[in-house]
Protein backbone atom coordinates (compact mmCIF):
# COMPACT_ATOMS: atom_id res chain seq x y z
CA UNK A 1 -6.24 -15.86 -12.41
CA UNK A 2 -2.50 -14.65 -13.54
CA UNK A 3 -2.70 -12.05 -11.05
CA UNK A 4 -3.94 -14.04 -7.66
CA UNK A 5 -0.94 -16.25 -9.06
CA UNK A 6 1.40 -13.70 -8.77
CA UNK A 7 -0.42 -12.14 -5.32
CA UNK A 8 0.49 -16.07 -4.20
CA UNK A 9 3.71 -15.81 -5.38
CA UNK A 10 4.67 -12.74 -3.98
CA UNK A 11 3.14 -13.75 -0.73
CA UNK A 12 5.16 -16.73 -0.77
CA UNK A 13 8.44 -14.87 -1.18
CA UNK A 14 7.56 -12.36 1.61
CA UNK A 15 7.08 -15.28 4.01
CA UNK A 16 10.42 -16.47 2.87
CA UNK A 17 12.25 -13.53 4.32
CA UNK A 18 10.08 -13.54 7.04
CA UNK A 19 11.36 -17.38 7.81
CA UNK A 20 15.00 -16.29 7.47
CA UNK A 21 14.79 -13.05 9.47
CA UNK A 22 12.80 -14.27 12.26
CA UNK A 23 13.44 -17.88 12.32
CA UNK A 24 9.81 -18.86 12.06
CA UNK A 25 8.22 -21.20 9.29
CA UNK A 26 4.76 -20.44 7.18
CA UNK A 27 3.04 -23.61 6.06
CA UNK A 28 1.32 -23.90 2.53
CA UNK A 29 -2.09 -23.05 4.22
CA UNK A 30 -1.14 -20.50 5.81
CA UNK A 31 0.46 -18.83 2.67
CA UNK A 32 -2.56 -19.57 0.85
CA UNK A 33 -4.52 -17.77 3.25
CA UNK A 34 -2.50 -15.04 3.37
CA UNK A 35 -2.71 -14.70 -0.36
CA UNK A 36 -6.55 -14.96 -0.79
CA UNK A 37 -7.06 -12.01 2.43
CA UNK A 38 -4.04 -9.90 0.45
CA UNK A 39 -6.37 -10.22 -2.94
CA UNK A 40 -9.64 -9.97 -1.55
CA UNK A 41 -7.95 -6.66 0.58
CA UNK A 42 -6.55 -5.32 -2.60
CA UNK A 43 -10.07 -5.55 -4.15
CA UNK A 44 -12.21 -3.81 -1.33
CA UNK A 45 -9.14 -1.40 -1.75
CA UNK A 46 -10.18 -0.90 -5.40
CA UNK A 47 -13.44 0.43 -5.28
CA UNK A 48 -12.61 2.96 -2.51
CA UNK A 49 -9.75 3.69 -5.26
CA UNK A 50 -12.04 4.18 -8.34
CA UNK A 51 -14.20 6.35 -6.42
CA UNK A 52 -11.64 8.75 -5.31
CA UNK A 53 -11.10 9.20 -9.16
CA UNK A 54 -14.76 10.09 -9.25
CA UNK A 55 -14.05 12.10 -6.33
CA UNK A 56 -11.25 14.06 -7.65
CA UNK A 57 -13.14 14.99 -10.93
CA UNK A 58 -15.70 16.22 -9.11
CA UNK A 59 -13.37 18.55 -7.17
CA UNK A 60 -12.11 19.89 -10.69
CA UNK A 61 -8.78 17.82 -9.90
CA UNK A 62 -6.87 15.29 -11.95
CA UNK A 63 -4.13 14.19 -9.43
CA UNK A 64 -5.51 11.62 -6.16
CA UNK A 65 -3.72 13.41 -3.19
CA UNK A 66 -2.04 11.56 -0.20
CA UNK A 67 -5.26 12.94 1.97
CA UNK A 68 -7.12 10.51 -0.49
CA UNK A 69 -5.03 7.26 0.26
CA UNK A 70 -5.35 8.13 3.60
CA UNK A 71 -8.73 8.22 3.67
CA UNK A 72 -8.98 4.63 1.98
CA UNK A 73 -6.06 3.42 4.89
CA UNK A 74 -8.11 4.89 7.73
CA UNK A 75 -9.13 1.23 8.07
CA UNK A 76 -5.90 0.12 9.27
CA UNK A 77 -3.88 2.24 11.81
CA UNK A 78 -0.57 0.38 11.37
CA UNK A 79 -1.44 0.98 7.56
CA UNK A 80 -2.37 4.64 7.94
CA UNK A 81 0.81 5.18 10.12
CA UNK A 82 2.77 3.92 7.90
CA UNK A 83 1.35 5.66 4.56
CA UNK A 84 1.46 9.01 7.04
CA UNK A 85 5.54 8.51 7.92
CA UNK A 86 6.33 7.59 4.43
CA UNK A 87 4.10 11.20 3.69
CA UNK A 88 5.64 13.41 5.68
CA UNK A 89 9.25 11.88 4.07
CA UNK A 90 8.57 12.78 0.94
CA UNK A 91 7.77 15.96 2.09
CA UNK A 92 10.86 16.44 3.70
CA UNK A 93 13.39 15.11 1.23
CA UNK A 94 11.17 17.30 -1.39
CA UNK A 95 11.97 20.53 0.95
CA UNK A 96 15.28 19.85 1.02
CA UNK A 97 15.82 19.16 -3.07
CA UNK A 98 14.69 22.67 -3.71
CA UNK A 99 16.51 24.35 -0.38
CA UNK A 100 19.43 22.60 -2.83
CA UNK A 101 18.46 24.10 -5.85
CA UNK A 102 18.16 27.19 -4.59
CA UNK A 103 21.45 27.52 -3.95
């Protein structure tokens, strides 16, 4: 219950920013609707998640890769885009750390 109450919460501050930046307003309802898909979305996300650990054991591997949450986002292209860009960032600034430590 403490954590849907802080999904709502968080939801509720999101949509605040979202009213500022784009000069749009988010009634209660909607909010709460938001919320409840965001929770029930982070659960169906959960099992996927628990089963990659399975997953990764049965590989003889103790780390969930980014090819792993990428198989759980395949769901949602703007979500798997975005988990992909953020990826290949990483990668980059990681390159360049130890192009700088090299030298």
């Amino acid at each position: 219950q403490r954590l849907k109450a802080a999904v709502h919460y968080t939801v509720g501050c999101l949509c605040e920013e979202v009213e500022e930046d784009k000069d749009v307003q988010f009634s209660k309802q909607s909010i709460a609707a938001i919320s409840d898909i965001t929770f029930r979305q982070c659960g169906t996300a959960a099992l996927p998640a628990g089963c990659f650990l399975i997953l990764c054991r049965h590989a003889k591997r103790t780390t969930v890769t980014t090819e792993d949450v990428k198989l759980l986002a395949r769901r949602s292209s703007s979500l798997l885009k975005y988990i992909t860009q953020k990826s290949e960032e990483l990668a980059s600034n990681n390159m360049e750390q130890k192009e700088k430590k090299k030298k």
